[in-house]
C-alpha atoms as a PDB file:
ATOM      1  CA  UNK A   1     119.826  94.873  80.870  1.00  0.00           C
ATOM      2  CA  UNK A   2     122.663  94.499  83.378  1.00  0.00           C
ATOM      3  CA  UNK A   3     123.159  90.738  83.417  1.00  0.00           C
ATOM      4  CA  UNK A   4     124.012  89.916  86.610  1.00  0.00           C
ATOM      5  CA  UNK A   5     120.595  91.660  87.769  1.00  0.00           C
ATOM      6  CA  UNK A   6     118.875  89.889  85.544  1.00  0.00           C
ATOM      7  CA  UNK A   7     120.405  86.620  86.311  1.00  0.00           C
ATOM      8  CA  UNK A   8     119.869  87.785  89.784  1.00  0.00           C
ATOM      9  CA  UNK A   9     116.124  88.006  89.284  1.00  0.00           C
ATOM     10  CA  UNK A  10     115.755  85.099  87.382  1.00  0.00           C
ATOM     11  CA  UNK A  11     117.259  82.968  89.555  1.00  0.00           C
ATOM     12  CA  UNK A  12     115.869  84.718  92.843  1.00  0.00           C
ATOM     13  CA  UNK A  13     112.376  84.124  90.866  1.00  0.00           C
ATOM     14  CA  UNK A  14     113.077  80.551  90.476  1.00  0.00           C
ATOM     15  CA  UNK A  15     113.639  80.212  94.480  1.00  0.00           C
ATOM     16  CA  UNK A  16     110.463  82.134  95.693  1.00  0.00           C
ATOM     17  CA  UNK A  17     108.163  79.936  92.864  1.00  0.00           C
ATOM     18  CA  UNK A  18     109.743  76.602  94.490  1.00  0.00           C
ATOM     19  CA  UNK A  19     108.968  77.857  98.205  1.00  0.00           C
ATOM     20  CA  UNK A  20     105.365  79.014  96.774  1.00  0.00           C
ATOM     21  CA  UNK A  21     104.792  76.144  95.536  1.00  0.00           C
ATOM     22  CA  UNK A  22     105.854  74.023  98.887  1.00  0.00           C
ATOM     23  CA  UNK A  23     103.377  76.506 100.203  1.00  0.00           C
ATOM     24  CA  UNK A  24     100.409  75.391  98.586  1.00  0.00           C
ATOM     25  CA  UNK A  25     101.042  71.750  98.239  1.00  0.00           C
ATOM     26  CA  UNK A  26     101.584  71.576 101.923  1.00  0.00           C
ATOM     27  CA  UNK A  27      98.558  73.238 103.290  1.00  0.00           C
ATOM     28  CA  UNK A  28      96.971  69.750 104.942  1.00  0.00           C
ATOM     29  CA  UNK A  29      99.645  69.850 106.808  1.00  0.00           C
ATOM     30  CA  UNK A  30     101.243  72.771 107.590  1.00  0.00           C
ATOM     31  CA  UNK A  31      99.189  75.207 109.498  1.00  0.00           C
ATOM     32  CA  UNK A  32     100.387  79.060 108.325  1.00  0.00           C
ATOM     33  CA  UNK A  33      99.304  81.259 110.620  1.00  0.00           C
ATOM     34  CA  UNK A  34     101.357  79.180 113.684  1.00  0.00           C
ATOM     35  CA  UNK A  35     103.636  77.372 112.121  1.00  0.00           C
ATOM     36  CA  UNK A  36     106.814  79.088 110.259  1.00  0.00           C
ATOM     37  CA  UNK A  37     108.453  78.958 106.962  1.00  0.00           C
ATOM     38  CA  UNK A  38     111.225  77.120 107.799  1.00  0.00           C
ATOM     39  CA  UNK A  39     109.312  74.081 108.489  1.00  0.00           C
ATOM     40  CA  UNK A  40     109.036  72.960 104.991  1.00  0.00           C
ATOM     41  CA  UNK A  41     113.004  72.238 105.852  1.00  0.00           C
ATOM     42  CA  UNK A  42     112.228  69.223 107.650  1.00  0.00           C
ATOM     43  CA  UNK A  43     111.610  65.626 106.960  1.00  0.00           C
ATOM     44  CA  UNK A  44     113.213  63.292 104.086  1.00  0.00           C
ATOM     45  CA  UNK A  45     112.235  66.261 101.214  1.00  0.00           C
ATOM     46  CA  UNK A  46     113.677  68.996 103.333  1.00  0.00           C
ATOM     47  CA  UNK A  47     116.421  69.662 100.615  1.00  0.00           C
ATOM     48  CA  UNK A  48     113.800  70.922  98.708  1.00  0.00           C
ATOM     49  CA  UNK A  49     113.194  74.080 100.793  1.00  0.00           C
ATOM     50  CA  UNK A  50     116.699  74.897 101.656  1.00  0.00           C
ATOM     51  CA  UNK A  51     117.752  74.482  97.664  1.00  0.00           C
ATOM     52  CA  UNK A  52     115.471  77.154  97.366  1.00  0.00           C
ATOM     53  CA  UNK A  53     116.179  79.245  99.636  1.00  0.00           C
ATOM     54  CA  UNK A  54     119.809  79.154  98.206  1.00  0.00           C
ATOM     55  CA  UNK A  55     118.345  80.261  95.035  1.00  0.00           C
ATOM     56  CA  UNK A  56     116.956  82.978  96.793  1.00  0.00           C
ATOM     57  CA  UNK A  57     119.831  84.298  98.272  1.00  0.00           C
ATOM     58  CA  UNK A  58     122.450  83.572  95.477  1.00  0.00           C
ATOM     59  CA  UNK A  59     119.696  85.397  93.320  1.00  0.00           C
ATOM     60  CA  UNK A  60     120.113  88.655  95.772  1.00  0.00           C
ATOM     61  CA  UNK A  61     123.395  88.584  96.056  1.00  0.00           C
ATOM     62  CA  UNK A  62     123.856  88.837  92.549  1.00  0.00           C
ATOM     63  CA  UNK A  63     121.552  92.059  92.415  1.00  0.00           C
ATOM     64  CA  UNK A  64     123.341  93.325  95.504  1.00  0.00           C
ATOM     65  CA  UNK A  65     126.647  92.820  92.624  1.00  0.00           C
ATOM     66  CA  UNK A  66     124.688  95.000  90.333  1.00  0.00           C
ATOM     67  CA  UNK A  67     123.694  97.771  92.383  1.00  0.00           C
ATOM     68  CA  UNK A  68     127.181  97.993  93.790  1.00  0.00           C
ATOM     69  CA  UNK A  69     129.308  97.836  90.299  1.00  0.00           C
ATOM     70  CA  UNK A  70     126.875 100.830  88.941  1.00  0.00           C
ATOM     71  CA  UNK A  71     127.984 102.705  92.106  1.00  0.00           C
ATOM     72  CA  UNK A  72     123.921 102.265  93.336  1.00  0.00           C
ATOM     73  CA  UNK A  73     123.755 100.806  96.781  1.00  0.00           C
ATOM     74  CA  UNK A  74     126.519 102.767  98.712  1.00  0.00           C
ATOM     75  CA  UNK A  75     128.966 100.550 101.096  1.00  0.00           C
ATOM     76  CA  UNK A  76     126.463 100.192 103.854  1.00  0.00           C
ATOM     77  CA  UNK A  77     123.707  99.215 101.511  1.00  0.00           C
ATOM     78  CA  UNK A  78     126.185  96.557  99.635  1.00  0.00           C
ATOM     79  CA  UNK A  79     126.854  94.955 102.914  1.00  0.00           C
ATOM     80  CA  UNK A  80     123.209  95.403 104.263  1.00  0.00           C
ATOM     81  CA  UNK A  81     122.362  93.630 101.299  1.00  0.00           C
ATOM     82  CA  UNK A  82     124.994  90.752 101.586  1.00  0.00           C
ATOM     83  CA  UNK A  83     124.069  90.154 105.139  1.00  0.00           C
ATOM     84  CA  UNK A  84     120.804  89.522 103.948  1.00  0.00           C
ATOM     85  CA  UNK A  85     122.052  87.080 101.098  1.00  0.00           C
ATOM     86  CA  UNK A  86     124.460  85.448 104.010  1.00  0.00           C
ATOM     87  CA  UNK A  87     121.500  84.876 106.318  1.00  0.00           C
ATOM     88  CA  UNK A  88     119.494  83.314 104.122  1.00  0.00           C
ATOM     89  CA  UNK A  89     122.697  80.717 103.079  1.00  0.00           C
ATOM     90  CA  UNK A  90     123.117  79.938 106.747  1.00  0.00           C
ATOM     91  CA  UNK A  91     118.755  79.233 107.170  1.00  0.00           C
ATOM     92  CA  UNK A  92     119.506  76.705 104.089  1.00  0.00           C
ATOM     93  CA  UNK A  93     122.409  75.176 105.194  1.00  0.00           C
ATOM     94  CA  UNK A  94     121.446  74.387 109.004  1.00  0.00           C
ATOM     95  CA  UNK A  95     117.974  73.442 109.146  1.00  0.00           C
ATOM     96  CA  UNK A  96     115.124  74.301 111.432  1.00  0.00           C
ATOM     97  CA  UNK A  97     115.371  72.504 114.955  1.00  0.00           C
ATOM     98  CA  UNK A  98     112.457  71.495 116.786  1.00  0.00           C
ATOM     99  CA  UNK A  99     113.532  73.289 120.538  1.00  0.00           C
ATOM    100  CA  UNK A 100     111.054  71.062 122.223  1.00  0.00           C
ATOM    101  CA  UNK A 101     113.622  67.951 122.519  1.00  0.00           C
ATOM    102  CA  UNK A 102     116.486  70.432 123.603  1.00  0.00           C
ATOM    103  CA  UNK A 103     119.336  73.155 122.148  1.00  0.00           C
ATOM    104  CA  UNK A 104     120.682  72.044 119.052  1.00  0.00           C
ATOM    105  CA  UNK A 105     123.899  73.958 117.316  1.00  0.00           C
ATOM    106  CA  UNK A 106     122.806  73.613 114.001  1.00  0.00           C
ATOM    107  CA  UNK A 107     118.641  75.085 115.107  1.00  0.00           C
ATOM    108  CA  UNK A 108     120.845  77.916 116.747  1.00  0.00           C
ATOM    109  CA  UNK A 109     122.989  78.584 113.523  1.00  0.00           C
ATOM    110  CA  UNK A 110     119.285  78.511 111.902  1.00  0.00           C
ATOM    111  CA  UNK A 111     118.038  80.735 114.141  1.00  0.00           C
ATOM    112  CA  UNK A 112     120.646  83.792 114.063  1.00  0.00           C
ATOM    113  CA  UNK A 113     120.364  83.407 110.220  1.00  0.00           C
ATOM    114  CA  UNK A 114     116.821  84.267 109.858  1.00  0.00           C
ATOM    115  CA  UNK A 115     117.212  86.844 112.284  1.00  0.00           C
ATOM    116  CA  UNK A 116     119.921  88.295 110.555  1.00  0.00           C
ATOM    117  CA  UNK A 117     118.338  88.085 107.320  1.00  0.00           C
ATOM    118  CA  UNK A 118     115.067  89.833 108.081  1.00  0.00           C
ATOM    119  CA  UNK A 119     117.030  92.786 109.542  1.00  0.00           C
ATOM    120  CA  UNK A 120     119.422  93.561 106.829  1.00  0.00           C
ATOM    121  CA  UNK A 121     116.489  93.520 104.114  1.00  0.00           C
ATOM    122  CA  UNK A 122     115.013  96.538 105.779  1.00  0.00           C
ATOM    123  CA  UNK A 123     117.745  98.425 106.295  1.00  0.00           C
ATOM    124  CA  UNK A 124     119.748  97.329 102.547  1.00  0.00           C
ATOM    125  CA  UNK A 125     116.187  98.987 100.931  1.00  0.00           C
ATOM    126  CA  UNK A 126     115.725 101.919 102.331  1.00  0.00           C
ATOM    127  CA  UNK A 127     119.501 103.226 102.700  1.00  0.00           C
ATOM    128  CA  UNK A 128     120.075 101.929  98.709  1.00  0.00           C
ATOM    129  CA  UNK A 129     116.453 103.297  97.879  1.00  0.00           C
ATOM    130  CA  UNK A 130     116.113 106.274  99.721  1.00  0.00           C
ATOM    131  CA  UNK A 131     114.539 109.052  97.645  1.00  0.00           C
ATOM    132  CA  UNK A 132     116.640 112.241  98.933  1.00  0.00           C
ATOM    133  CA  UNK A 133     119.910 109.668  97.774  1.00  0.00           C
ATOM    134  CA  UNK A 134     119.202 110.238  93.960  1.00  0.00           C
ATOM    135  CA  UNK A 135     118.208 112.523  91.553  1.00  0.00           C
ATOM    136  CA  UNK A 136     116.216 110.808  89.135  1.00  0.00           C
ATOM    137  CA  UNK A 137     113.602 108.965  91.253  1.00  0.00           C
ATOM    138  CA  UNK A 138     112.147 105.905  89.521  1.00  0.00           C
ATOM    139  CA  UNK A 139     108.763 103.965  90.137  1.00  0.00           C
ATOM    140  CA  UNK A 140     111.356 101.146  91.024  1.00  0.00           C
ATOM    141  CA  UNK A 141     113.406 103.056  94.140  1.00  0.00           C
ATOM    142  CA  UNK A 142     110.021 104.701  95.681  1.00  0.00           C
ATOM    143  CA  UNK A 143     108.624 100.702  95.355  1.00  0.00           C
ATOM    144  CA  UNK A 144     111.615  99.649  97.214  1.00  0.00           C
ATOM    145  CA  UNK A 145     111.943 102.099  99.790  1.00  0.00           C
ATOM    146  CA  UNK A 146     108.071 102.217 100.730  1.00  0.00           C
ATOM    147  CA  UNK A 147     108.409  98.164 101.244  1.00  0.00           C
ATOM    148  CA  UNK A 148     112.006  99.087 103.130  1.00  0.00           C
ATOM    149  CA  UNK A 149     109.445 101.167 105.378  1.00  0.00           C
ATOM    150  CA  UNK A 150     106.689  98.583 106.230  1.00  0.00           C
ATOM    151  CA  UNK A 151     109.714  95.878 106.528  1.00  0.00           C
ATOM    152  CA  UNK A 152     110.800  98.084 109.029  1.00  0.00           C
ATOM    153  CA  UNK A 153     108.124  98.564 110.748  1.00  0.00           C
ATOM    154  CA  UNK A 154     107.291  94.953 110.718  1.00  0.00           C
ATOM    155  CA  UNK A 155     110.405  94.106 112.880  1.00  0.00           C
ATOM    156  CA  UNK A 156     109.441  97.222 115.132  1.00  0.00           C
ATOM    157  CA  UNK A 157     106.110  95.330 115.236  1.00  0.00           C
ATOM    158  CA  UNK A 158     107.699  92.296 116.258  1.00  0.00           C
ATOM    159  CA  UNK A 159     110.375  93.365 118.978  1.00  0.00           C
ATOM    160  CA  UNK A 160     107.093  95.213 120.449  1.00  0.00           C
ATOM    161  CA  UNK A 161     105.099  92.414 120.773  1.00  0.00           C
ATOM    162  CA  UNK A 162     107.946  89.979 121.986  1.00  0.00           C
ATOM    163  CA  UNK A 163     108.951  92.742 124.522  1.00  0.00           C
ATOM    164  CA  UNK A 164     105.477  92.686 125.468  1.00  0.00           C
ATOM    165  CA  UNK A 165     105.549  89.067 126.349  1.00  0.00           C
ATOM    166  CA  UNK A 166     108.701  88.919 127.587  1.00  0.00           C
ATOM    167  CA  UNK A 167     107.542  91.149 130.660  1.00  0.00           C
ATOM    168  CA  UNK A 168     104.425  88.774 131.385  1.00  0.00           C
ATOM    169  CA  UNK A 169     106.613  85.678 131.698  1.00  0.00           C
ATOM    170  CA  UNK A 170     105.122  84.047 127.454  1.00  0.00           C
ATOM    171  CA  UNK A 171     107.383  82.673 125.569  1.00  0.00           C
ATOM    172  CA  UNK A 172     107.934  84.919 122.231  1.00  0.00           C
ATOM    173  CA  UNK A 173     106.847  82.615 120.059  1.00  0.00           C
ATOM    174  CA  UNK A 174     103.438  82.147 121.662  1.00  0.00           C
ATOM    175  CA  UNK A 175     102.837  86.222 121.638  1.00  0.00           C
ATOM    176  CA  UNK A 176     101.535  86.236 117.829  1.00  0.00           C
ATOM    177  CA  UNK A 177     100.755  84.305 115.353  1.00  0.00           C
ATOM    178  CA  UNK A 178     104.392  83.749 114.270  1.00  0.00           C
ATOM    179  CA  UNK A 179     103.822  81.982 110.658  1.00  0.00           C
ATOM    180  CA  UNK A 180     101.181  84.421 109.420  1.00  0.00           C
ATOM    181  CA  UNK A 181     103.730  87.434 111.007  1.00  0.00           C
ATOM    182  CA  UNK A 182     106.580  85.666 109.277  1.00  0.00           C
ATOM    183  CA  UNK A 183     105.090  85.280 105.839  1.00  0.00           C
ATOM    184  CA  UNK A 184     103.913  89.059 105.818  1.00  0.00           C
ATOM    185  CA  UNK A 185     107.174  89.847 106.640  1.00  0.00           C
ATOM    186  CA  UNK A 186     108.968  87.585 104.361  1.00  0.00           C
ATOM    187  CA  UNK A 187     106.513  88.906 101.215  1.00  0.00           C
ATOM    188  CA  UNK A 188     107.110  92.666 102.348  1.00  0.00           C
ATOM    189  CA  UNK A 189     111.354  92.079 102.437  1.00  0.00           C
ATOM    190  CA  UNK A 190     111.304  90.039  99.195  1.00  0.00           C
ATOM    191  CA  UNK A 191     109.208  92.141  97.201  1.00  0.00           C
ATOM    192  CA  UNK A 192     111.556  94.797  98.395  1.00  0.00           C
ATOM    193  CA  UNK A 193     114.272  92.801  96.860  1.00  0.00           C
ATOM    194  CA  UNK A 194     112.778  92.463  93.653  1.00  0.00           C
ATOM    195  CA  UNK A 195     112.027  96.260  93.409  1.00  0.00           C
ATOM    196  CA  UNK A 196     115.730  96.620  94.238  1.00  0.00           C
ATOM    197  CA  UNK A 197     116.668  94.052  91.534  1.00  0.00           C
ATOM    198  CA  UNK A 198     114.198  95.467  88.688  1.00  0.00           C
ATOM    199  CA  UNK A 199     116.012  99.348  89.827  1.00  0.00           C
ATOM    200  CA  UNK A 200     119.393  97.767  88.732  1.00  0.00           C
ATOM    201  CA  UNK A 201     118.483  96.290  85.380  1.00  0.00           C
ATOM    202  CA  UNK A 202     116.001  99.505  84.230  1.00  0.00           C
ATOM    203  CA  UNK A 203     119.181 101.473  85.347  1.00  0.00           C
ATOM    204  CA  UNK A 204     121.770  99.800  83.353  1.00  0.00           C
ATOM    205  CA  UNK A 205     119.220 100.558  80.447  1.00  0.00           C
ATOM    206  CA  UNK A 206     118.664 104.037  80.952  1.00  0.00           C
ATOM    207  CA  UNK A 207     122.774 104.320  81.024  1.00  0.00           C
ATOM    208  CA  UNK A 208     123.208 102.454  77.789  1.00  0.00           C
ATOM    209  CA  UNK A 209     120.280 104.376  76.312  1.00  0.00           C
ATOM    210  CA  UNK A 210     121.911 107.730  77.528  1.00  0.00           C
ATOM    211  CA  UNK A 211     125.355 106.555  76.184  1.00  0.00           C
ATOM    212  CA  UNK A 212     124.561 105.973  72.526  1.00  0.00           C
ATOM    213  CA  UNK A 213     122.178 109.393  72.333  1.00  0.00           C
ATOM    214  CA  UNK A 214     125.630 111.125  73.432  1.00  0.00           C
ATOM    215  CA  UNK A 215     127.683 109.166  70.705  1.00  0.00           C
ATOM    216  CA  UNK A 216     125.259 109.699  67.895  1.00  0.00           C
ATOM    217  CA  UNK A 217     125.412 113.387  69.000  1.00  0.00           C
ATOM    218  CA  UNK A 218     128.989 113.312  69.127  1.00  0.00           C
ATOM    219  CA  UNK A 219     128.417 111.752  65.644  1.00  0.00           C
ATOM    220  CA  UNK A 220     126.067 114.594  64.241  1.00  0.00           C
ATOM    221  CA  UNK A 221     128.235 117.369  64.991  1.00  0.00           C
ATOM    222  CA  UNK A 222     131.459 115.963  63.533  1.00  0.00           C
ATOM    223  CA  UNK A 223     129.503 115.560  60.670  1.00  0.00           C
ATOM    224  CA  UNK A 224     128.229 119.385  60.375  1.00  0.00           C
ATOM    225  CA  UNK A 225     131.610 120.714  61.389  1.00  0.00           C
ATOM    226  CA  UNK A 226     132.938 118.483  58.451  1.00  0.00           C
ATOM    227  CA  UNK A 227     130.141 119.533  55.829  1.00  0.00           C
ATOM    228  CA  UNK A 228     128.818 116.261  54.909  1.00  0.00           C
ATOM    229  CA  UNK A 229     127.444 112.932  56.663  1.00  0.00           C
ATOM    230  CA  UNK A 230     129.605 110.198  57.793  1.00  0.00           C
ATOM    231  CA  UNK A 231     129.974 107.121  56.202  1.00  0.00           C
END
């Protein structure tokens, strides 16, 4: 297995179980369906959240290393990829900012980082996993690029509906049920991730497994054209 996809898995794994887990334990108090993600940032144990969020995106941008060094992703998909891993740094970093007690930089910083995050996922899947790309199609890739659809069509979704109630004076944020649209999002783009991740590390396999069938070949005729096995 390529190791910096699995290290990329393992330790993108590690980030998702930690926000899961905030998930459930928080469920008194955090409503889902209104109320976003990014609110388990805030308050004394906010650390928590954004720690794993950093997992999360240290963990993709170490599969968006191995897709790129076995020539995989493609430059646009590499930095499709990254800007997904460098939006999700700048949502841990600069926490959520409550925009009823004014503008704050660091809610703003927030802000363009989730936005920029949930946009590159899309695209990074289905350019990297797009069928017509390679010839050997994998359970992995067609994974990937059917979640790079819906994640795509989630933010089409989205834009619609904001669009929507932009023209009849509602704030966007009042249009939908923004935490039960962000979570189906975020589990759509992340399991995209994942497939992308698993892709890399089944791919490094098949190359290894391909490589030592052509040495023992290699191996097996020397030894006929020399009349005797090798030793």
């Amino acid at each position: 297995m390529h190791q910096p996809a699995r290290w990329g898995l393992g330790v993108a794994g590690a980030g998702i179980a930690v926000i899961l887990a905030l998930e459930v334990t928080s469920l008194d108090e955090l409503n889902p369906i209104r109320r976003t993600i990014s609110e388990h940032g805030l308050g004394p144990d906010g650390w928590i959240f954004g720690l794993a969020v950093g997992l999360l995106a240290a963990g993709s941008a170490a599969i968006g290393v191995s897709l790129a060094r076995q020539r995989l992703a493609g430059v646009f998909g590499t930095i499709a990829l990254m800007g997904w891993s460098v939006g999700l740094f700048m949502t841990a970093w600069f926490e959520k900012h409550d925009w009823s007690v004014g503008p704050s930089l660091s809610g703003s910083i927030h802000r363009v980082g989730s936005f920029i995050a949930f946009l590159s996922l899309p695209l990074a899947a289905v350019i990297i996993a797009r069928p017509w790309r390679h010839r050997e199609r994998s359970r992995a890739t067609l994974v990937a690029f059917g979640l790079g659809i819906c994640s795509v069509l989630w933010v089409a979704g989205i834009a619609a509906v904001m669009f929507i109630g932009a023209r009849n004076g509602l704030p966007w944020w009042r249009v939908m049920p923004l935490g039960l649209v962000e979570r189906g999002m975020a589990v759509t783009e992340v399991a995209a991730l994942l497939a992308l991740g698993v892709w890399a590390a089944a791919k490094r396999l098949d190359t290894t497994e391909q490589t030592g069938r052509l040495v023992d070949a290699g191996a097996g005729g020397l030894a006929e054209r020399s009349g005797g096995p090798l030793t």
